[in-house]
PDB file of N, CA and C in Angstrom:
ATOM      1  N   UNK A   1     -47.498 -28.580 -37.769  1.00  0.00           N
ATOM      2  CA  UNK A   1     -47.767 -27.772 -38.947  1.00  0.00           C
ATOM      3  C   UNK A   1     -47.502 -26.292 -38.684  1.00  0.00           C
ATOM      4  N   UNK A   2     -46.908 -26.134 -37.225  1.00  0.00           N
ATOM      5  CA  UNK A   2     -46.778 -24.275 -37.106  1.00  0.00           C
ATOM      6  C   UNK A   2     -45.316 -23.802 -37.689  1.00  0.00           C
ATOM      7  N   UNK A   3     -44.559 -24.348 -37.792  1.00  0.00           N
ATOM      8  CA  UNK A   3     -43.220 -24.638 -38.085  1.00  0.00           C
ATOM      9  C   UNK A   3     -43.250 -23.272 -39.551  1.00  0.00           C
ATOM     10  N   UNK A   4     -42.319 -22.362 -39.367  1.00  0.00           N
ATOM     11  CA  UNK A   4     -42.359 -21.013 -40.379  1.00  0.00           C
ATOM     12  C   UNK A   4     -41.563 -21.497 -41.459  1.00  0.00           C
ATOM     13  N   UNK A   5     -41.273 -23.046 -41.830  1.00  0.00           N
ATOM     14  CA  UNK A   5     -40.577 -23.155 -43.011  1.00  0.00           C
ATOM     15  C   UNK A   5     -41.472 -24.705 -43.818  1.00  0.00           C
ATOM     16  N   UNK A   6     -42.430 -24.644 -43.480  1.00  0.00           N
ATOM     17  CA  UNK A   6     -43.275 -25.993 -44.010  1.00  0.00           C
ATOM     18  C   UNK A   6     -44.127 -25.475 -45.211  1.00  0.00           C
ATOM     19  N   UNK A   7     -44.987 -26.450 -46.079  1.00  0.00           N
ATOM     20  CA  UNK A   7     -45.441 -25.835 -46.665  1.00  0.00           C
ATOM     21  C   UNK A   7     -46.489 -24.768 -46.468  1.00  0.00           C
ATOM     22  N   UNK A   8     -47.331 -24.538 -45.571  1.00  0.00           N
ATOM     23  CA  UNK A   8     -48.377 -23.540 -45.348  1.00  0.00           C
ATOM     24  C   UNK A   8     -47.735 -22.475 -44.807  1.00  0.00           C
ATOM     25  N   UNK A   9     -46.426 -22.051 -44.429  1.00  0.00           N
ATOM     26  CA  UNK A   9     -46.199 -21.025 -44.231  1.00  0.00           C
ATOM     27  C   UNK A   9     -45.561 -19.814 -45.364  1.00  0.00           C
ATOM     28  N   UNK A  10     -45.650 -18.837 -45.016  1.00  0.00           N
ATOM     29  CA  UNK A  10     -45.410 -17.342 -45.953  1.00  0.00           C
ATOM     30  C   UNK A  10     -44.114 -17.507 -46.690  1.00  0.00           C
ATOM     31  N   UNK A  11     -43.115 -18.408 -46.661  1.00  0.00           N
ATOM     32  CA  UNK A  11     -41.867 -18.826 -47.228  1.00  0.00           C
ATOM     33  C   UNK A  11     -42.459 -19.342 -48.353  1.00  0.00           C
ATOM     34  N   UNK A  12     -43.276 -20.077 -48.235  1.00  0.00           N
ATOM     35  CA  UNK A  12     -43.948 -21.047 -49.460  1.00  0.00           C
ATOM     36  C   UNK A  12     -44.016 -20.516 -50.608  1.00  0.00           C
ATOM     37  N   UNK A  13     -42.982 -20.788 -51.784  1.00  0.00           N
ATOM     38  CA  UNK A  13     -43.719 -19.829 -53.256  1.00  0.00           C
ATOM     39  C   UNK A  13     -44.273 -20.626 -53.908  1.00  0.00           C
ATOM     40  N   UNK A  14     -44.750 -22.016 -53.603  1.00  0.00           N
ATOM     41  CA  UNK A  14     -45.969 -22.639 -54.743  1.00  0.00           C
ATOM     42  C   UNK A  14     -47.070 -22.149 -54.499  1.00  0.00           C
ATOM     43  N   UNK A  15     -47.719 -21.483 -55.442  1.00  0.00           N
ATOM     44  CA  UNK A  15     -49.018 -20.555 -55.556  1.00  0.00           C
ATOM     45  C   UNK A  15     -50.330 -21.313 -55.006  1.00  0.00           C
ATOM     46  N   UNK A  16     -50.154 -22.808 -55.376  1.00  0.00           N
ATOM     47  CA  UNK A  16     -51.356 -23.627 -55.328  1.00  0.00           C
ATOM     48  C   UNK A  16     -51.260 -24.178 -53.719  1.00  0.00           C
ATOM     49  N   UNK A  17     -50.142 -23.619 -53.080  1.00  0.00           N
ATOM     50  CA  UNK A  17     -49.926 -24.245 -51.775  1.00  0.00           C
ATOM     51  C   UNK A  17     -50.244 -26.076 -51.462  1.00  0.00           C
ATOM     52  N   UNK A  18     -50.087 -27.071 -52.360  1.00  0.00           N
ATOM     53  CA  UNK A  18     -50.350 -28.228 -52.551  1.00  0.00           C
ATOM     54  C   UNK A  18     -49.842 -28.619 -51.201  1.00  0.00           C
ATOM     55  N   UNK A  19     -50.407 -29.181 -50.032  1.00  0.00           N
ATOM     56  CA  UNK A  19     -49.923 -29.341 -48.498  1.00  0.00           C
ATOM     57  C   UNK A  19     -50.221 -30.279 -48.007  1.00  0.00           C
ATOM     58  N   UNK A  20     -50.973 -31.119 -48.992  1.00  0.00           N
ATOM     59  CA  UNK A  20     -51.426 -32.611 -48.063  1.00  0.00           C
ATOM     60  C   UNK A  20     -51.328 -33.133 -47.328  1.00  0.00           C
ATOM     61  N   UNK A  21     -50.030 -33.811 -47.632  1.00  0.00           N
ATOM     62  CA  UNK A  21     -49.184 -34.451 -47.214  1.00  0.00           C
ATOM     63  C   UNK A  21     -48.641 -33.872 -45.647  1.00  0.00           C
ATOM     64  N   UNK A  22     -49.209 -32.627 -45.117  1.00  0.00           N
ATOM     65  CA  UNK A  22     -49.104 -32.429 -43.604  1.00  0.00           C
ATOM     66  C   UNK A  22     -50.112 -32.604 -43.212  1.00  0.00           C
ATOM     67  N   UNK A  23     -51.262 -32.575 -43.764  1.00  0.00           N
ATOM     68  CA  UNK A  23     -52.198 -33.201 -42.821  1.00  0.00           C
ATOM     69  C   UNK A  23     -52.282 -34.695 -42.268  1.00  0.00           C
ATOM     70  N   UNK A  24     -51.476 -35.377 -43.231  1.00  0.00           N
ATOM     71  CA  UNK A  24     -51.697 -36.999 -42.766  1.00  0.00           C
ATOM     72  C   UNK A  24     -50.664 -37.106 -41.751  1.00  0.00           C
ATOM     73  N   UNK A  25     -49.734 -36.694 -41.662  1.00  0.00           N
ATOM     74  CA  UNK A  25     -48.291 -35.996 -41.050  1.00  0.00           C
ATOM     75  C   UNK A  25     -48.241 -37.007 -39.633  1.00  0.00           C
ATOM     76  N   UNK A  26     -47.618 -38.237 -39.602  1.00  0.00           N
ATOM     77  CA  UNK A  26     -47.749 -38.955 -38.326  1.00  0.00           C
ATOM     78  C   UNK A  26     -46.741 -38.182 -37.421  1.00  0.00           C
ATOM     79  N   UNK A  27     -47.730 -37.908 -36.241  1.00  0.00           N
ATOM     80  CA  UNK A  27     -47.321 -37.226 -35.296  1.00  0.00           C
ATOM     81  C   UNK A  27     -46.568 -37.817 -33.780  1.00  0.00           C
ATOM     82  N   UNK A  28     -47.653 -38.902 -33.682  1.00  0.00           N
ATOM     83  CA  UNK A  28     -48.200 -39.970 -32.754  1.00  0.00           C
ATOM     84  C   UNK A  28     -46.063 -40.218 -32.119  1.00  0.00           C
ATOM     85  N   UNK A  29     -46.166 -39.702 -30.943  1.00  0.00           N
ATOM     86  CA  UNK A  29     -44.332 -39.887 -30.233  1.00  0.00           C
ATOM     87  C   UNK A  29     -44.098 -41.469 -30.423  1.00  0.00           C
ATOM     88  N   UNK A  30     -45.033 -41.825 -29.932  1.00  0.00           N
ATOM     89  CA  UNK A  30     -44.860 -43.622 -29.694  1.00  0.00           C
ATOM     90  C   UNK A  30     -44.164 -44.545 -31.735  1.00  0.00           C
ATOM     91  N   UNK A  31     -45.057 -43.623 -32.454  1.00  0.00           N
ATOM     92  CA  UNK A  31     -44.937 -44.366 -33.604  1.00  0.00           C
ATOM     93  C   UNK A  31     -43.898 -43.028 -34.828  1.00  0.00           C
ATOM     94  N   UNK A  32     -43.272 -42.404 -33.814  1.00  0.00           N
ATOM     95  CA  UNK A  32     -42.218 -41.504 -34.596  1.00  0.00           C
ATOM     96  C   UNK A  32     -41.136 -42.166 -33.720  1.00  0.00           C
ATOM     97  N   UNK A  33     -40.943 -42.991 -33.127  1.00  0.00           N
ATOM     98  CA  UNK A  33     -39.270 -43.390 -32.225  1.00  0.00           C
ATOM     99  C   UNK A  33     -38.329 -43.391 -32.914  1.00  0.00           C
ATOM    100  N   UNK A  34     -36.902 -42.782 -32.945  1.00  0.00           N
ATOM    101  CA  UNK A  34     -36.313 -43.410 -34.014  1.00  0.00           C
ATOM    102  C   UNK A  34     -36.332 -42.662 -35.212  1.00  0.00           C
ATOM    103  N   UNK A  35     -37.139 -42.135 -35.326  1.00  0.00           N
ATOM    104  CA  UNK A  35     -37.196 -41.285 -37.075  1.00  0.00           C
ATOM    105  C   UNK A  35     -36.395 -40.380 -37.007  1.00  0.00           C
ATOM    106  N   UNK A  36     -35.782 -39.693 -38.196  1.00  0.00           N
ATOM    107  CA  UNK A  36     -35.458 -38.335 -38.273  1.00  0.00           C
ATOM    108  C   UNK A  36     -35.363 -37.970 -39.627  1.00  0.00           C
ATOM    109  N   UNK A  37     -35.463 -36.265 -39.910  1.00  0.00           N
ATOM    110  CA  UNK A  37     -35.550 -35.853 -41.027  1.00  0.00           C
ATOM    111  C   UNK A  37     -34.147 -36.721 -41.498  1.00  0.00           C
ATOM    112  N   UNK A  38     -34.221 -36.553 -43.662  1.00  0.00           N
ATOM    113  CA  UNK A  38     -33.569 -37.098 -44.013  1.00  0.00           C
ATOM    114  C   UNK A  38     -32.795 -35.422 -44.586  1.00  0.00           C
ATOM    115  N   UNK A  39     -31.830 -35.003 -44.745  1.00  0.00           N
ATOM    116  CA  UNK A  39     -31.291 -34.438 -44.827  1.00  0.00           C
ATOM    117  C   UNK A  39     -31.071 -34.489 -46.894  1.00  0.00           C
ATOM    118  N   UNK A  40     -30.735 -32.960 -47.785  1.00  0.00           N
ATOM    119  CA  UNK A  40     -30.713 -32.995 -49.042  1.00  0.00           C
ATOM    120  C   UNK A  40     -29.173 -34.161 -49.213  1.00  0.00           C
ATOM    121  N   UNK A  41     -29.233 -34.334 -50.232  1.00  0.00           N
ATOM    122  CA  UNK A  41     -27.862 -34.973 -50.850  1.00  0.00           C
ATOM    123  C   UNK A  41     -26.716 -33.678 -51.812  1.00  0.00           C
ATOM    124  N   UNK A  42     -27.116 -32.645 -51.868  1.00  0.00           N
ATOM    125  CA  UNK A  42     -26.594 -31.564 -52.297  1.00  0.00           C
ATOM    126  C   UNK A  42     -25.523 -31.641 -51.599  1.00  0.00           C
ATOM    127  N   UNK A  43     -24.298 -31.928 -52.383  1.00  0.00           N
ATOM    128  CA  UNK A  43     -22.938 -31.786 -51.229  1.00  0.00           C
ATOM    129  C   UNK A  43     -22.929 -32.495 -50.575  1.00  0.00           C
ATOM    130  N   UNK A  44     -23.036 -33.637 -50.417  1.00  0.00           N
ATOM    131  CA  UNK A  44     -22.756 -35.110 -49.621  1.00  0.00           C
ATOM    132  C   UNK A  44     -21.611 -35.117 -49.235  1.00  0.00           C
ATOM    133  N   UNK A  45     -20.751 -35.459 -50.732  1.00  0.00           N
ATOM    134  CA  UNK A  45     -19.494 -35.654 -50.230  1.00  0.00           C
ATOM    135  C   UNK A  45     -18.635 -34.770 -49.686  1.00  0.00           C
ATOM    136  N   UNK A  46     -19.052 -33.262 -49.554  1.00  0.00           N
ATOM    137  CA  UNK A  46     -18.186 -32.485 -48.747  1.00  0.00           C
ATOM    138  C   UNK A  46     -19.018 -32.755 -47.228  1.00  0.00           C
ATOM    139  N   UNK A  47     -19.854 -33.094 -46.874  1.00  0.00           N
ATOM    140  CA  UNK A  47     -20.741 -33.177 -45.319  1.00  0.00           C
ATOM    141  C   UNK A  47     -19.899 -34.025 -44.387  1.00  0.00           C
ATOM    142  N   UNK A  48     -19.113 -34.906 -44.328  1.00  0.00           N
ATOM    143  CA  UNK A  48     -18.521 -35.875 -43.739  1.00  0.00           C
ATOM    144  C   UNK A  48     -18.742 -35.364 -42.558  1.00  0.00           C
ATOM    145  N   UNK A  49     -18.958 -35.792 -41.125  1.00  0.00           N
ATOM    146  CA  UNK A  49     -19.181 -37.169 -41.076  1.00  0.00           C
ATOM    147  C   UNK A  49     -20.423 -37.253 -41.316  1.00  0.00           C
ATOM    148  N   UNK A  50     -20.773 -38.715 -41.451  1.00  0.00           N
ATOM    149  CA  UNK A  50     -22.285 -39.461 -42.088  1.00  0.00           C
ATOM    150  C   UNK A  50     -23.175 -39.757 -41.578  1.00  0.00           C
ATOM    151  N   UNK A  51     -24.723 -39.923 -41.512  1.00  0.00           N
ATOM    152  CA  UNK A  51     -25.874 -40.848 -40.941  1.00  0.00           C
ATOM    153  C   UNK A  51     -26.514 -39.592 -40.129  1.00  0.00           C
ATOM    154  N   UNK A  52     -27.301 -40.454 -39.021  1.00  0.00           N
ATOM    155  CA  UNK A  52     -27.562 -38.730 -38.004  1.00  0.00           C
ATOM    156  C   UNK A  52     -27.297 -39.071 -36.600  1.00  0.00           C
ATOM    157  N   UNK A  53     -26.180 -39.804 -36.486  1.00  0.00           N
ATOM    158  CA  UNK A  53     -25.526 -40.410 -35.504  1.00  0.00           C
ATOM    159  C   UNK A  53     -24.058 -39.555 -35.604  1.00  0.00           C
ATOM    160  N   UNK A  54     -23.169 -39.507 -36.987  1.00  0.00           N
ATOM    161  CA  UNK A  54     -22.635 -39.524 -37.484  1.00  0.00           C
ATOM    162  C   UNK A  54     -20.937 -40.266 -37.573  1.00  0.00           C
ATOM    163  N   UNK A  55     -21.577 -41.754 -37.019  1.00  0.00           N
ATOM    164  CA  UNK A  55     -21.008 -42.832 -37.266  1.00  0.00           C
ATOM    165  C   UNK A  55     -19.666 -42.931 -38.113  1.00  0.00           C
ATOM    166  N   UNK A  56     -20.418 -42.289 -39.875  1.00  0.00           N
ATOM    167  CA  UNK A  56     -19.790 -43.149 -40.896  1.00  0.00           C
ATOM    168  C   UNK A  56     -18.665 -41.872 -41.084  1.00  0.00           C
ATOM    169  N   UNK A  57     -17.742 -42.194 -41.240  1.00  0.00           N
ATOM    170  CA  UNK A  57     -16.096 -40.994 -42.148  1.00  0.00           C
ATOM    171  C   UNK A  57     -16.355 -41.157 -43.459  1.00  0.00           C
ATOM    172  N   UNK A  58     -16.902 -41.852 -44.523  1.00  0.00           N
ATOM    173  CA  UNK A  58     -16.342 -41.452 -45.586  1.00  0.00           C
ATOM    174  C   UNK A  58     -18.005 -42.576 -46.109  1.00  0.00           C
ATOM    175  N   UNK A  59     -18.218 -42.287 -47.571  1.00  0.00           N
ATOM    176  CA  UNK A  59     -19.175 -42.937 -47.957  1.00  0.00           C
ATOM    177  C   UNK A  59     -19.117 -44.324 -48.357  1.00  0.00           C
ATOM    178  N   UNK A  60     -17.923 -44.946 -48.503  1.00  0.00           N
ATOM    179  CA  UNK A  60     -17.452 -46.223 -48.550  1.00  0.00           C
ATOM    180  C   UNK A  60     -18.211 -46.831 -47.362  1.00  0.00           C
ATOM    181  N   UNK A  61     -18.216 -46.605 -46.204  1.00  0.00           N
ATOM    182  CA  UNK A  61     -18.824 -47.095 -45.439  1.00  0.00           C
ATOM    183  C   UNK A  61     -20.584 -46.941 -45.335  1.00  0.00           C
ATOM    184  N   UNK A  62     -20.660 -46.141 -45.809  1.00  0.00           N
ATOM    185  CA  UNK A  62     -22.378 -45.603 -46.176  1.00  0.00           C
ATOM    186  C   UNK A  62     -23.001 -46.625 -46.795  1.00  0.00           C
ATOM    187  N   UNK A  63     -22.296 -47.008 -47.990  1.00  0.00           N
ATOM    188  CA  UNK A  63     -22.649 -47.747 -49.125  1.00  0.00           C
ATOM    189  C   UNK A  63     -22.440 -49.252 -47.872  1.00  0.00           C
ATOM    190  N   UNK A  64     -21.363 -49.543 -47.266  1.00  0.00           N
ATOM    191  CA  UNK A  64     -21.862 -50.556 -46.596  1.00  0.00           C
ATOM    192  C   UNK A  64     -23.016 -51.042 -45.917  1.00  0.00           C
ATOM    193  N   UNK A  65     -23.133 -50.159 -45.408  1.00  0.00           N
ATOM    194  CA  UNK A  65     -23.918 -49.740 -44.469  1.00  0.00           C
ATOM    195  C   UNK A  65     -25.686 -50.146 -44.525  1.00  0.00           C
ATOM    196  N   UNK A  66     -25.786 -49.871 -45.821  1.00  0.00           N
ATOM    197  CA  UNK A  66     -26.726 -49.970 -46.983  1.00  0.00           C
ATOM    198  C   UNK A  66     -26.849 -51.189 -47.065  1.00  0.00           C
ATOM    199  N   UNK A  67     -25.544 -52.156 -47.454  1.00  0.00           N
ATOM    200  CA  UNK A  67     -25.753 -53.269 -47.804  1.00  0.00           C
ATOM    201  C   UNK A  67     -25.760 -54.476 -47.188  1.00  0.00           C
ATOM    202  N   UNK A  68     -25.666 -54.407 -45.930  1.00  0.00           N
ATOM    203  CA  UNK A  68     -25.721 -55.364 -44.888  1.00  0.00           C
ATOM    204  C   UNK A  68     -27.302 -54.917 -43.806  1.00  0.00           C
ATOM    205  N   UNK A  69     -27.727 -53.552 -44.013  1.00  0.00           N
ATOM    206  CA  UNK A  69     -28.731 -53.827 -43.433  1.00  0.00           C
ATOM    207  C   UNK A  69     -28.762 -53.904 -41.409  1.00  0.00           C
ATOM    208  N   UNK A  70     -28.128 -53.130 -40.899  1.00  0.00           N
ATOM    209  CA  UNK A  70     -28.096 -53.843 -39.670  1.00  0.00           C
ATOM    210  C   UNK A  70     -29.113 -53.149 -38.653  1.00  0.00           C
ATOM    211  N   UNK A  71     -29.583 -54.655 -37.834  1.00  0.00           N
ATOM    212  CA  UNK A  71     -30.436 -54.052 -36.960  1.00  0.00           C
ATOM    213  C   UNK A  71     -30.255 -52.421 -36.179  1.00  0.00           C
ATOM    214  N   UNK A  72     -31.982 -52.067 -35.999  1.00  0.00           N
ATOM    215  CA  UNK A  72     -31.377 -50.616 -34.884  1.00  0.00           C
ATOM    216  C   UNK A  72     -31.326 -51.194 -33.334  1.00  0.00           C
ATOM    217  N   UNK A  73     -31.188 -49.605 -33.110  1.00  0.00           N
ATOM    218  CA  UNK A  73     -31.068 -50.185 -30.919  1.00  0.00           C
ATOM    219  C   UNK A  73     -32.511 -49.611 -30.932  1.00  0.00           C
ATOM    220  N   UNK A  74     -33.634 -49.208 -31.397  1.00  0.00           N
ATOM    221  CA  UNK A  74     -34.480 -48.581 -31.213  1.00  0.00           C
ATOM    222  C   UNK A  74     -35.933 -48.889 -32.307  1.00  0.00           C
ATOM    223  N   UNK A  75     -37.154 -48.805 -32.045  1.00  0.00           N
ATOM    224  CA  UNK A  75     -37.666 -48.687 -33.062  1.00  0.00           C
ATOM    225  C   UNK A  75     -37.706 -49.453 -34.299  1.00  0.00           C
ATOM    226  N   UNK A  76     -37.803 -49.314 -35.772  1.00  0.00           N
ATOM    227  CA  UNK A  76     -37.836 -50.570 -36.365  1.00  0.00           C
ATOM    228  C   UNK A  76     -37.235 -49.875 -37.372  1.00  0.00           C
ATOM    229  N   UNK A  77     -36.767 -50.540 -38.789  1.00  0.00           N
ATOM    230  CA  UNK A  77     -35.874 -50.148 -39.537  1.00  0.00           C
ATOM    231  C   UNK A  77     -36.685 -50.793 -41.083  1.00  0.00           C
ATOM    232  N   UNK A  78     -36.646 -49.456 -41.995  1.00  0.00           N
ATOM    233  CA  UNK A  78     -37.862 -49.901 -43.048  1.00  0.00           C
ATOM    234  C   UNK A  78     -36.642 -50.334 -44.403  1.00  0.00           C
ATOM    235  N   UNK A  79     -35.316 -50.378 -43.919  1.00  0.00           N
ATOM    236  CA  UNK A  79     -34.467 -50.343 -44.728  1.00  0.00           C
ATOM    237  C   UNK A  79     -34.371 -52.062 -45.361  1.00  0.00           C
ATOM    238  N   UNK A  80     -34.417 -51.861 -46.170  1.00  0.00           N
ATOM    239  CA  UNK A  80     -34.199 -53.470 -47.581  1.00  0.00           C
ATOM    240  C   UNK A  80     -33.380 -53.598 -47.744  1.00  0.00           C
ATOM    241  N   UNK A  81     -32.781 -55.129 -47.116  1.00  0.00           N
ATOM    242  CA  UNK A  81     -31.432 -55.397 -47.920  1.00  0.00           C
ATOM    243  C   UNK A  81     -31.161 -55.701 -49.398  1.00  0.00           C
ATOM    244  N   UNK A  82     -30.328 -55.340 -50.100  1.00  0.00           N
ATOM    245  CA  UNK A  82     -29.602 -55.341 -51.351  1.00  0.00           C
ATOM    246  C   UNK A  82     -30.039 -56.758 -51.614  1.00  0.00           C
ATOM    247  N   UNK A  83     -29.737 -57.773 -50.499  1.00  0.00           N
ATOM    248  CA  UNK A  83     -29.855 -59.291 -51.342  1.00  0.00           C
ATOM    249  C   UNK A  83     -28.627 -59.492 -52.224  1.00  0.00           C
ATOM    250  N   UNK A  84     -27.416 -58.607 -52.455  1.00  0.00           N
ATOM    251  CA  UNK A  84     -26.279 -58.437 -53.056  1.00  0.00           C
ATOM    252  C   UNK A  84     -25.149 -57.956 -52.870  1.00  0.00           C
ATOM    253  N   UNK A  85     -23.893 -58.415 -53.030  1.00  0.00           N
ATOM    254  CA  UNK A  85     -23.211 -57.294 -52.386  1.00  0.00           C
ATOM    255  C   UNK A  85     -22.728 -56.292 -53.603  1.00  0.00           C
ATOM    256  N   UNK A  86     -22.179 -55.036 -53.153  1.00  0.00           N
ATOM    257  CA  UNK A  86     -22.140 -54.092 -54.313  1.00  0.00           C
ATOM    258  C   UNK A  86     -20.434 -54.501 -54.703  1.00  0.00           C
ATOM    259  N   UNK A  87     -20.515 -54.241 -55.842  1.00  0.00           N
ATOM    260  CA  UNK A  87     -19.190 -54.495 -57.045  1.00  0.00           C
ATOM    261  C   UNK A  87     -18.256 -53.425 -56.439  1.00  0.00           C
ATOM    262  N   UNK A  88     -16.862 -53.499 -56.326  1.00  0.00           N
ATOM    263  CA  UNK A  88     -15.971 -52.492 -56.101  1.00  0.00           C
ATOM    264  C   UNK A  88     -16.352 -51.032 -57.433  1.00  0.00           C
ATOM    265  N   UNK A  89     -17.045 -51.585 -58.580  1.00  0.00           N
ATOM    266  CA  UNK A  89     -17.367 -50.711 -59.534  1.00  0.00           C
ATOM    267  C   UNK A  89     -18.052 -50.134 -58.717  1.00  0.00           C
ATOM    268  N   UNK A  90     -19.503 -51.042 -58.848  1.00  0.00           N
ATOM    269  CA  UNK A  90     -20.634 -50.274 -58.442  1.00  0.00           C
ATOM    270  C   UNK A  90     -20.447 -48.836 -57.210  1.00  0.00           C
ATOM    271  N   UNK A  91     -20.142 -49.354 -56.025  1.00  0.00           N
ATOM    272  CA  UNK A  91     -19.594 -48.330 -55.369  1.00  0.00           C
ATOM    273  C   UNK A  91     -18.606 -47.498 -55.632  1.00  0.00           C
ATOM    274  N   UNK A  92     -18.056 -46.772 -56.515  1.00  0.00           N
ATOM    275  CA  UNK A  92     -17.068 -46.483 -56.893  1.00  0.00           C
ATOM    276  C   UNK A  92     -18.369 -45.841 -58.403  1.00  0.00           C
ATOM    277  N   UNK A  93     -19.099 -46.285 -58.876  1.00  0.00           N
ATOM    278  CA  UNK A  93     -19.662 -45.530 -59.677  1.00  0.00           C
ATOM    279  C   UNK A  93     -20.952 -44.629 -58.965  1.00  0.00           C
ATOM    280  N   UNK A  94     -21.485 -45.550 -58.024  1.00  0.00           N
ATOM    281  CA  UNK A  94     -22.504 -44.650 -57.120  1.00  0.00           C
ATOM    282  C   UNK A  94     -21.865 -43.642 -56.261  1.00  0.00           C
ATOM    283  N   UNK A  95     -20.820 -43.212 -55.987  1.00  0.00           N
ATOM    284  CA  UNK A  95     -20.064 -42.245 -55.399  1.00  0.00           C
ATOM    285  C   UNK A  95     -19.455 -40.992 -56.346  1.00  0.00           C
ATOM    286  N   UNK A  96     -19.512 -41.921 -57.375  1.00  0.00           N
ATOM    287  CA  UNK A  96     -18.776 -40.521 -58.677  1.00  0.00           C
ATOM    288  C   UNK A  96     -20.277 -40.221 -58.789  1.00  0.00           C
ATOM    289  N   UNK A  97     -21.506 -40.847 -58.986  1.00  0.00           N
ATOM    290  CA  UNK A  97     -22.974 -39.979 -59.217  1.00  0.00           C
ATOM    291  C   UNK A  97     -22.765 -38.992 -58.306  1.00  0.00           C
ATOM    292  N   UNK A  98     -22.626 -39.318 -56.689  1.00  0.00           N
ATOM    293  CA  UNK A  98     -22.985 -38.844 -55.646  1.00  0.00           C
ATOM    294  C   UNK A  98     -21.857 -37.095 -55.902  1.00  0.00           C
ATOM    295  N   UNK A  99     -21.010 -37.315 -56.253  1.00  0.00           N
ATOM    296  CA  UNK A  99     -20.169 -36.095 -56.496  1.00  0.00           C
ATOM    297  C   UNK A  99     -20.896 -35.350 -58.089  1.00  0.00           C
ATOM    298  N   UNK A 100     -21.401 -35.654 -58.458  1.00  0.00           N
ATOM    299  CA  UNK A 100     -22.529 -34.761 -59.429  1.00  0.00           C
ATOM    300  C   UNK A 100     -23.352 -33.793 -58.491  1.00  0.00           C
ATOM    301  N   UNK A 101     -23.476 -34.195 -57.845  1.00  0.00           N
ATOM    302  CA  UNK A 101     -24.193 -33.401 -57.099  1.00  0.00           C
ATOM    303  C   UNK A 101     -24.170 -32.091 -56.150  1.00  0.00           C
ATOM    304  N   UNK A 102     -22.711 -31.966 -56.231  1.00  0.00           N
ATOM    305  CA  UNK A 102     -21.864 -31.179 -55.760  1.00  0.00           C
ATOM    306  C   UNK A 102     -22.531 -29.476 -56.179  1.00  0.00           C
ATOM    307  N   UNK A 103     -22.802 -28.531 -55.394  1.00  0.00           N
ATOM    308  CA  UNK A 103     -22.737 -26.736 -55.921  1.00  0.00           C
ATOM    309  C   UNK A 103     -21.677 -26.509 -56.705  1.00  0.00           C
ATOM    310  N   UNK A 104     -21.913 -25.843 -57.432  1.00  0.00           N
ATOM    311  CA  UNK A 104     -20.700 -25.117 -58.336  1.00  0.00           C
ATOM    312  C   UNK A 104     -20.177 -23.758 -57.698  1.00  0.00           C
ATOM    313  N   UNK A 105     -19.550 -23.790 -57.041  1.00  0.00           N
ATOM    314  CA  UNK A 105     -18.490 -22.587 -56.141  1.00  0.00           C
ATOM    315  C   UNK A 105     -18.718 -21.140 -56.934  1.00  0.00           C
ATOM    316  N   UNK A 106     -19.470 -20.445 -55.935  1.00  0.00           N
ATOM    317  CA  UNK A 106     -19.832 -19.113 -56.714  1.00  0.00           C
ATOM    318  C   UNK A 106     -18.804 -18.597 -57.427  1.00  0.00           C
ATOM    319  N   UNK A 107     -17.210 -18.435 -57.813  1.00  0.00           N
ATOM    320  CA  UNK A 107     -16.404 -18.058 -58.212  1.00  0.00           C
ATOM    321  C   UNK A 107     -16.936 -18.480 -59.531  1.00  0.00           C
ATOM    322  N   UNK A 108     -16.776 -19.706 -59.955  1.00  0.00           N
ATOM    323  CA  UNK A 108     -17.173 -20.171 -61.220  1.00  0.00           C
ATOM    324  C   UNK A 108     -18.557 -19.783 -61.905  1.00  0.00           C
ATOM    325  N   UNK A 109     -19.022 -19.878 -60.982  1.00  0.00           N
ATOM    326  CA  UNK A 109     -21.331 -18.888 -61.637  1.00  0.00           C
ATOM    327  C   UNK A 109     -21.273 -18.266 -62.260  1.00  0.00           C
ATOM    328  N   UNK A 110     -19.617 -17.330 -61.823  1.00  0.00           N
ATOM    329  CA  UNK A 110     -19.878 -15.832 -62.907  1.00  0.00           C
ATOM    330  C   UNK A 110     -19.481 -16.403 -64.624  1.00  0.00           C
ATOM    331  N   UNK A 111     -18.538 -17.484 -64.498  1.00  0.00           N
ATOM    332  CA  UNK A 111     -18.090 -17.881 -65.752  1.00  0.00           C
ATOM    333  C   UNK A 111     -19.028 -18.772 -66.423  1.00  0.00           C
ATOM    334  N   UNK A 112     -19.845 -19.146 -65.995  1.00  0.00           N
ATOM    335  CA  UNK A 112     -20.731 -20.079 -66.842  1.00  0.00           C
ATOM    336  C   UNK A 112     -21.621 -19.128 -67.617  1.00  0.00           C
TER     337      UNK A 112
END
């Protein structure tokens, strides 16, 4: 919780400082193996390469990745398989979402 960018620190502009959620904050090394922050989706598709290994080249494989589910070398994996495989659509429409998400290039800010 000392960390100068969490919620209880002076960066913080929610007034009500709502912080709970660090106090329950599993700390414990043995039962963090394996974890890591999850990183924003802001600009995905310009981030290449993928995961926090960074394994994957392109999100085609992400979306696989997803859908087969595969064991880790470490630790345990809270990830759910699909039970499905995804449609050449589907992936192909969850990737055009994923490019919504994209910044709008300060050049253009001034024109909006």
């Amino acid at each position: 919780m000392r960390s100068e960018f969490n919620c209880y620190s002076k960066f913080n502009d929610d007034k009500e400082k709502r912080c709970d959620e660090l106090k329950y904050m599993v700390k414990d090394k043995e039962h963090t193996i394996g974890s890591f922050k999850t990183p924003s989706l802001r600009n995905v598709t310009k981030t290449a390469s993928y995961m926090h290994a960074g394994q994957y080249k392109n999100l085609k494989s992400v979306m696989k990745h997803y859908a087969d589910t595969p064991e880790t070398a470490i630790g345990r994996s809270e990830l759910l398989a699909l039970n499905t495989e995804l449609s050449k659509k589907d992936e192909e429409d969850i990737i055009a979402f994923l490019k919504t998400l994209e910044s709008v290039p300060s050049i253009l800010k001034n024109k909006l």
